[in-house]
Protein backbone atom coordinates (compact mmCIF):
# COMPACT_ATOMS: atom_id res chain seq x y z
CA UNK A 1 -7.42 17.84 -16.94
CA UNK A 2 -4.95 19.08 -14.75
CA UNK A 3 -1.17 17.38 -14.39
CA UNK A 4 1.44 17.26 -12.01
CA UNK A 5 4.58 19.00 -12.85
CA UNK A 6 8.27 17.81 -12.38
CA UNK A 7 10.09 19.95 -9.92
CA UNK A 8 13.59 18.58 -10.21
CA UNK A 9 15.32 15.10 -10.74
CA UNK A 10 18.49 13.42 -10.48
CA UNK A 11 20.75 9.97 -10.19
CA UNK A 12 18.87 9.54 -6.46
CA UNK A 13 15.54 11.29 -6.11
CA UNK A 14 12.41 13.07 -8.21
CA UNK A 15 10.32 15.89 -7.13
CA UNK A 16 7.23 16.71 -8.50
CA UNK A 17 4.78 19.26 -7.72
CA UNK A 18 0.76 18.79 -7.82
CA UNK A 19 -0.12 23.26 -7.42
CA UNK A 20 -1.98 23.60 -4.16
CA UNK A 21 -4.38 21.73 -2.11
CA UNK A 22 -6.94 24.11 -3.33
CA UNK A 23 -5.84 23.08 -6.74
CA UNK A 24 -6.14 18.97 -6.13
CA UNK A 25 -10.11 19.10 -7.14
CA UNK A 26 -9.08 20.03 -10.47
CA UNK A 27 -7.62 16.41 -10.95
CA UNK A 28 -9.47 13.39 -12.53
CA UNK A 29 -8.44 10.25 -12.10
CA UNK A 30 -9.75 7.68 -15.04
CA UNK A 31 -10.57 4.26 -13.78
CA UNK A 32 -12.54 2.53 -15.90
CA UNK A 33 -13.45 3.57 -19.77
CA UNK A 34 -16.45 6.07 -18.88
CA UNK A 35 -15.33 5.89 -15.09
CA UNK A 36 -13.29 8.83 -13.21
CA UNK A 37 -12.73 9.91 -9.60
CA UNK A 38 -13.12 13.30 -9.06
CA UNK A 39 -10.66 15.17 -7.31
CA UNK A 40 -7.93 12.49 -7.17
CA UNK A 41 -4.77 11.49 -8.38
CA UNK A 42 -1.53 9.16 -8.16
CA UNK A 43 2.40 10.43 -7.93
CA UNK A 44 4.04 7.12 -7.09
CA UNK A 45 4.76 6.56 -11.01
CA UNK A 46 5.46 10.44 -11.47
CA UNK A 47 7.91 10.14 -8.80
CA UNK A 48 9.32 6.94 -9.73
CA UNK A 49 8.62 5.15 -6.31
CA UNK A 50 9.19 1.94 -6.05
CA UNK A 51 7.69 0.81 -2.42
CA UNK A 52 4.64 2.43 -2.79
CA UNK A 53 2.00 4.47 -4.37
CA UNK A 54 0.62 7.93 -3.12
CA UNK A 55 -2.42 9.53 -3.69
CA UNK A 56 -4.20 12.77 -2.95
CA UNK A 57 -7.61 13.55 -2.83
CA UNK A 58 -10.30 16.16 -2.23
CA UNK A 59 -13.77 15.63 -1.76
CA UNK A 60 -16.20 18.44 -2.03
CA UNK A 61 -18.76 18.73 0.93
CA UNK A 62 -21.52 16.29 0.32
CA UNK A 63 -19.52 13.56 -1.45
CA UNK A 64 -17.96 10.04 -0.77
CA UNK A 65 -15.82 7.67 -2.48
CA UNK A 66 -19.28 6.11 -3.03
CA UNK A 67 -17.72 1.91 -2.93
CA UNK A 68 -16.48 0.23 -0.30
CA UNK A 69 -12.61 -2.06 -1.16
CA UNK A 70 -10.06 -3.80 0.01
CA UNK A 71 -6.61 -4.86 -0.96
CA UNK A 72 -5.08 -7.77 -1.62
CA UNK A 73 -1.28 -7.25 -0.03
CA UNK A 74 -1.58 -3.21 0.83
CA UNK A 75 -1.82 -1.74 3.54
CA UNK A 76 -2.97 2.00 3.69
CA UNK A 77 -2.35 4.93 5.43
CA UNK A 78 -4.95 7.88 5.27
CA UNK A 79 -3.65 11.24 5.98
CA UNK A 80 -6.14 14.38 6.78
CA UNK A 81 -5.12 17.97 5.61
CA UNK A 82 -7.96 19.81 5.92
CA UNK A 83 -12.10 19.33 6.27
CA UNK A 84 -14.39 16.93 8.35
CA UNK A 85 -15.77 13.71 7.28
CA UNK A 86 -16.25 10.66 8.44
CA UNK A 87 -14.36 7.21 7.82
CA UNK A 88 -15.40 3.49 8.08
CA UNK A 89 -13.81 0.72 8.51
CA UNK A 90 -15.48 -3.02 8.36
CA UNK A 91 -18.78 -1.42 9.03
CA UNK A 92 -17.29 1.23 12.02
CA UNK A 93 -17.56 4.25 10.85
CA UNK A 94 -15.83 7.34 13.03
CA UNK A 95 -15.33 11.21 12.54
CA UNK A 96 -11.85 12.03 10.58
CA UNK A 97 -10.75 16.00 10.11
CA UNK A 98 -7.25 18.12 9.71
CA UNK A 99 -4.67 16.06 11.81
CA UNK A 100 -6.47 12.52 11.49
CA UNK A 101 -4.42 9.60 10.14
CA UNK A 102 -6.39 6.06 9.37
CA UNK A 103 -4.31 3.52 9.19
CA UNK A 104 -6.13 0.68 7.13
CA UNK A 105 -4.68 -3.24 6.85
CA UNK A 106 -5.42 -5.29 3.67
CA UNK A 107 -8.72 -6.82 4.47
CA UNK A 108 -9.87 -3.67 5.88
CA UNK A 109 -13.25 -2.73 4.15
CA UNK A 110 -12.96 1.33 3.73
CA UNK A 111 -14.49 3.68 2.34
CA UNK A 112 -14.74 7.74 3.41
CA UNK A 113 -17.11 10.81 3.00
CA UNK A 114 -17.04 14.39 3.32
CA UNK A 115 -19.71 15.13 6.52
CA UNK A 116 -18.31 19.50 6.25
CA UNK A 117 -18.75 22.50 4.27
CA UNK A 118 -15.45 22.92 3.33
CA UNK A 119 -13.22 20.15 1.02
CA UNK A 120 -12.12 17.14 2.59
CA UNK A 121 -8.44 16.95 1.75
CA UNK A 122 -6.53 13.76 2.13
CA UNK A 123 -2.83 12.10 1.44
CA UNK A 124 -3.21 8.53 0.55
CA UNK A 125 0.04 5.96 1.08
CA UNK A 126 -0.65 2.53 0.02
CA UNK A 127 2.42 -0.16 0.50
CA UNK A 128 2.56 -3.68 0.78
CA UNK A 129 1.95 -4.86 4.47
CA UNK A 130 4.10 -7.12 7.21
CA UNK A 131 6.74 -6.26 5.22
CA UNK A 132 8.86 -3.39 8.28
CA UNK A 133 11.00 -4.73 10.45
CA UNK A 134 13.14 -3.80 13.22
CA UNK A 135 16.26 -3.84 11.16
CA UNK A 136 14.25 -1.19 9.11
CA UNK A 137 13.64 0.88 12.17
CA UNK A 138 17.31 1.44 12.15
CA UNK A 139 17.71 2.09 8.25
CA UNK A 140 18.63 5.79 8.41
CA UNK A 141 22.33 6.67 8.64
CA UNK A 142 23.15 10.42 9.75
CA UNK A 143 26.13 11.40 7.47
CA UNK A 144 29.04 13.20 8.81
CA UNK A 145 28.89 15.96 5.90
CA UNK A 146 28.42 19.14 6.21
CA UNK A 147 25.05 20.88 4.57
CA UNK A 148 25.87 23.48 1.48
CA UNK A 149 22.81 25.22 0.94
């Protein structure tokens, strides 16, 4: 089974790296004793995150996540890289390919399928929802340093 690797890491950040996009099918995901994904797999604990979890997956052509969910305080934001499939959403379902973003609220019942011939190849960000506000619209600060490369 294939891992991710760590890149770097310090006092403020981690960086990991997961090969390429090509590569993310060789990923399993366990689940459930007996029960793996395919094709996916988690970095928010790799990367020591702590406001949110992110996944990628690839689906080869003819497959599907194969259950609808729901969550109980996340919301989720799908990201398309590359492929064609098709998304639902409480029973709406709508064509997703490279440059599509889902956004998905808690109660949202989702689910996703590859509809191509090539692998559908997504970025998965899952944090809790109602939680941004307009003070965090304004959290950057732009630092008066100068860049050393």
């Amino acid at each position: 089974m294939k891992t991710v690797s760590k890149i770097s890491e310090g006092t403020n950040y981690s960086a990991v790296s997961l090969g390429t996009l090509d590569s993310i099918s060789e990923y399993v995901l366990p689940i459930a004793p007996g029960i793996e994904i395919p094709g996916k797999v988690f970095i928010g604990q790799s990367l020591k995150a702590t406001g949110g979890e992110i996944s990628f997956q690839s689906f080869a052509p003819g497959s599907e996540t194969g259950f609808l969910h729901t969550h109980k305080n996340h919301e989720e934001l799908y990201i398309f890289v590359s492929g064609t499939g098709e998304f639902q959403v409480d029973s709406t379902n709508f064509t997703v390919g490279e440059g599509s973003v889902v956004r998905v609220a808690p109660n949202g019942k989702r689910t996703v399928r590859n509809t191509g011939n090539t692998p559908l190849v997504m970025i998965c960000v899952q944090y809790r929802g109602n939680t941004f506000t307009a003070e965090d619209a304004t959290d950057g600060v732009i630092l008066q340093e100068k860049v050393n490369w």
